[in-house]
C-alpha atoms as a PDB file:
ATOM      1  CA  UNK A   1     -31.383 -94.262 -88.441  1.00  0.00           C
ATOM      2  CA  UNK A   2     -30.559 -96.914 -85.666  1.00  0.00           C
ATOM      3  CA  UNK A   3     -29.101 -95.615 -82.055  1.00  0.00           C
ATOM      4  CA  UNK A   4     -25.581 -95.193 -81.917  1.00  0.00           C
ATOM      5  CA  UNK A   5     -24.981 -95.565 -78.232  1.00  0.00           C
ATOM      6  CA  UNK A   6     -22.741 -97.491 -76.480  1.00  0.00           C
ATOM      7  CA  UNK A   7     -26.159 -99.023 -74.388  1.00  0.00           C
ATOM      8  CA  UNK A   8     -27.252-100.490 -77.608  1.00  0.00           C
ATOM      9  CA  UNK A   9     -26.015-103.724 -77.330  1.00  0.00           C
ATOM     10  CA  UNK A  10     -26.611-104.300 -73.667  1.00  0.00           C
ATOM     11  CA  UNK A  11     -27.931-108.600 -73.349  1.00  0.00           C
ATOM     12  CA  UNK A  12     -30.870-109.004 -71.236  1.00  0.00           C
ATOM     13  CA  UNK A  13     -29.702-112.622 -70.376  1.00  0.00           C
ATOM     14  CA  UNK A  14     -26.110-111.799 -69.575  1.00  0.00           C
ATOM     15  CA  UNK A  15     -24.705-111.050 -66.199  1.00  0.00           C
ATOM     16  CA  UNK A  16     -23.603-107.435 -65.360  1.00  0.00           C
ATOM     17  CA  UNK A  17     -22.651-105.511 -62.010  1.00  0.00           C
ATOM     18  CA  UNK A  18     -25.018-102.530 -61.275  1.00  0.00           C
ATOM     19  CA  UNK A  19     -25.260 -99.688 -58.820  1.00  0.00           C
ATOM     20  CA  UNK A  20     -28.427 -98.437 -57.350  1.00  0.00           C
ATOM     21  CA  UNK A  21     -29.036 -95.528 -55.013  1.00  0.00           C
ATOM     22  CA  UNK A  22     -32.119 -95.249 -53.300  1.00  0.00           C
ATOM     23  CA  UNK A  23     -33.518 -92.872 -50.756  1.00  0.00           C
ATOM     24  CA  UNK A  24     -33.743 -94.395 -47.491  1.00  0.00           C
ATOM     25  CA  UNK A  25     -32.175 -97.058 -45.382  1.00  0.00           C
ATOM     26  CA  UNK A  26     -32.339-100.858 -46.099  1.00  0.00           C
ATOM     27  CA  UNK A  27     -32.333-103.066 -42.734  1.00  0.00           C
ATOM     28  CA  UNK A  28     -29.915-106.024 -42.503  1.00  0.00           C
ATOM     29  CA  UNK A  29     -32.343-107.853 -42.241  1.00  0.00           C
ATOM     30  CA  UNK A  30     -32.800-107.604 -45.983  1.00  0.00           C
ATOM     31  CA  UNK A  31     -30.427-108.682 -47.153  1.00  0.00           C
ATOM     32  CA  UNK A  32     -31.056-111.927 -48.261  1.00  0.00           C
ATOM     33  CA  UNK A  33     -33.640-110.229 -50.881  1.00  0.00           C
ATOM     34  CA  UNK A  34     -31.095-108.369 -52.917  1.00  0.00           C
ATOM     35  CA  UNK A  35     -28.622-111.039 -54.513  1.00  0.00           C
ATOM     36  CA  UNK A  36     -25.986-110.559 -52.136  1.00  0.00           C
ATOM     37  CA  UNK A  37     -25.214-106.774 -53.160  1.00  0.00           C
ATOM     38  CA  UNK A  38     -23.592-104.412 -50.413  1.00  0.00           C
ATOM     39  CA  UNK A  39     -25.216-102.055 -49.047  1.00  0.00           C
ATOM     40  CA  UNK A  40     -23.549 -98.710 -48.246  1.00  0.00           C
ATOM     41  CA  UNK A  41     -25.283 -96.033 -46.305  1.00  0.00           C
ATOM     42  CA  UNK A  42     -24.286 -92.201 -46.089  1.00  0.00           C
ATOM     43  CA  UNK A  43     -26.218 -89.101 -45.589  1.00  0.00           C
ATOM     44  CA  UNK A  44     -27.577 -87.491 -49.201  1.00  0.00           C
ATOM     45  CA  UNK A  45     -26.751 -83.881 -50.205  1.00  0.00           C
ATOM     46  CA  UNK A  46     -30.389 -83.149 -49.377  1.00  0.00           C
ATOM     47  CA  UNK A  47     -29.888 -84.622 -45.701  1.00  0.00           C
ATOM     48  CA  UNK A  48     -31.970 -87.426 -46.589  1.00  0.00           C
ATOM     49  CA  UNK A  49     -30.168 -90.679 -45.810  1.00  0.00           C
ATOM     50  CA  UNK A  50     -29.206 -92.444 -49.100  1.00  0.00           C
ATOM     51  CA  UNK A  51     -28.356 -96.561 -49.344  1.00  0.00           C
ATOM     52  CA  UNK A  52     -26.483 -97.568 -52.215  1.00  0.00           C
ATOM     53  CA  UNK A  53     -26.476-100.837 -53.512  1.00  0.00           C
ATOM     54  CA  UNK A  54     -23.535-102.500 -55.270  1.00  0.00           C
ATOM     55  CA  UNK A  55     -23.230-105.844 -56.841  1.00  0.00           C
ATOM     56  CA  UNK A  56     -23.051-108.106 -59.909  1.00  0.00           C
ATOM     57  CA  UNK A  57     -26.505-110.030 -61.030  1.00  0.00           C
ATOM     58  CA  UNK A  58     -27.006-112.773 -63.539  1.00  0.00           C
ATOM     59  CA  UNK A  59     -29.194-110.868 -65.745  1.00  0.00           C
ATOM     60  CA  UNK A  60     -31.750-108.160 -65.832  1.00  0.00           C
ATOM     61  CA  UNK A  61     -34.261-110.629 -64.854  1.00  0.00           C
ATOM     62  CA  UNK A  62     -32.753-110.477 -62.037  1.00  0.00           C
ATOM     63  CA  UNK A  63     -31.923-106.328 -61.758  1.00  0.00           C
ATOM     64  CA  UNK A  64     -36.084-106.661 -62.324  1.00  0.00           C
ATOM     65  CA  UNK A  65     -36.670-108.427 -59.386  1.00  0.00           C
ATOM     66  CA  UNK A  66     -34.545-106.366 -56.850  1.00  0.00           C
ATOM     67  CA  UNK A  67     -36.382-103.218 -57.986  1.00  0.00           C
ATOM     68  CA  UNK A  68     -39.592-104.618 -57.470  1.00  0.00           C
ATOM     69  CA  UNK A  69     -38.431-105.900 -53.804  1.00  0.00           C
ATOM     70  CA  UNK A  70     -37.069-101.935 -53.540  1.00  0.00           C
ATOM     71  CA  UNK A  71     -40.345-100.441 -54.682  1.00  0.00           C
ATOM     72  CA  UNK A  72     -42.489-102.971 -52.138  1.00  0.00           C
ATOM     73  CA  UNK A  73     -40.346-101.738 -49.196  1.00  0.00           C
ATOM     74  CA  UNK A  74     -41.053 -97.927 -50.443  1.00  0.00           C
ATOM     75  CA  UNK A  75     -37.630 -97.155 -51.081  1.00  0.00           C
ATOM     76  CA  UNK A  76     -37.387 -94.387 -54.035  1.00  0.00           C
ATOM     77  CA  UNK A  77     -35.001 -95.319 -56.638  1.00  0.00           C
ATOM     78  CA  UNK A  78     -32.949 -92.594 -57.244  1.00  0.00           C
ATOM     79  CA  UNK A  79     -30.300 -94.273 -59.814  1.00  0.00           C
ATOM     80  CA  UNK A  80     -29.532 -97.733 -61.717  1.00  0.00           C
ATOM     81  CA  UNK A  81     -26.652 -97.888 -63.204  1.00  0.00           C
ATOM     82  CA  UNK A  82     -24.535-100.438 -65.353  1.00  0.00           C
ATOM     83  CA  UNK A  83     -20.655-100.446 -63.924  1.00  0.00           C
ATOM     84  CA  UNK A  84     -19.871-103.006 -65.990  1.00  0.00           C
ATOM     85  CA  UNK A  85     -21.079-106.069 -68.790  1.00  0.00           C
ATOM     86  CA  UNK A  86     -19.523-108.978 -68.664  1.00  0.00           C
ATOM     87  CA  UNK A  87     -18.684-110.738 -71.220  1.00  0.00           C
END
């Protein structure tokens, strides 16, 4: 019996805005390595700081490479999440 989620029919070659929350604080310096996505930073309910970043990318080519430039800077991921396909 096939899925019958909405995330089915998510394109890997189709651009999409995303939200991801890691633990930590991302430098401005940065920010040339994440696609132009904002960066918001706030205190977590654990008292951990928390960054969150916000922004649309071309495709999840793309989402792949920002996670890999948050995993070399040793930032856990805490969420990803799709805000929106576009069509």
């Amino acid at each position: 019996m096939p899925p019958s989620s909405k995330y089915f029919d998510i394109k890997f070659d189709k651009p999409a805005t995303y939200r991801i929350t890691v633990q930590g604080q991302i430098h401005e310096h940065y920010s040339e390595c994440f696609g132009g996505m904002r960066f918001t930073t706030s205190p977590g309910t654990d008292h951990t700081t928390v960054t969150i970043l916000t922004g649309r990318l071309s495709d999840q080519a793309e989402l792949a490479g920002i996670l890999n430039s948050l995993y070399e800077l040793h930032l856990p991921i805490r969420t990803v999440t799709l805000i929106k396909e576009d069509e």
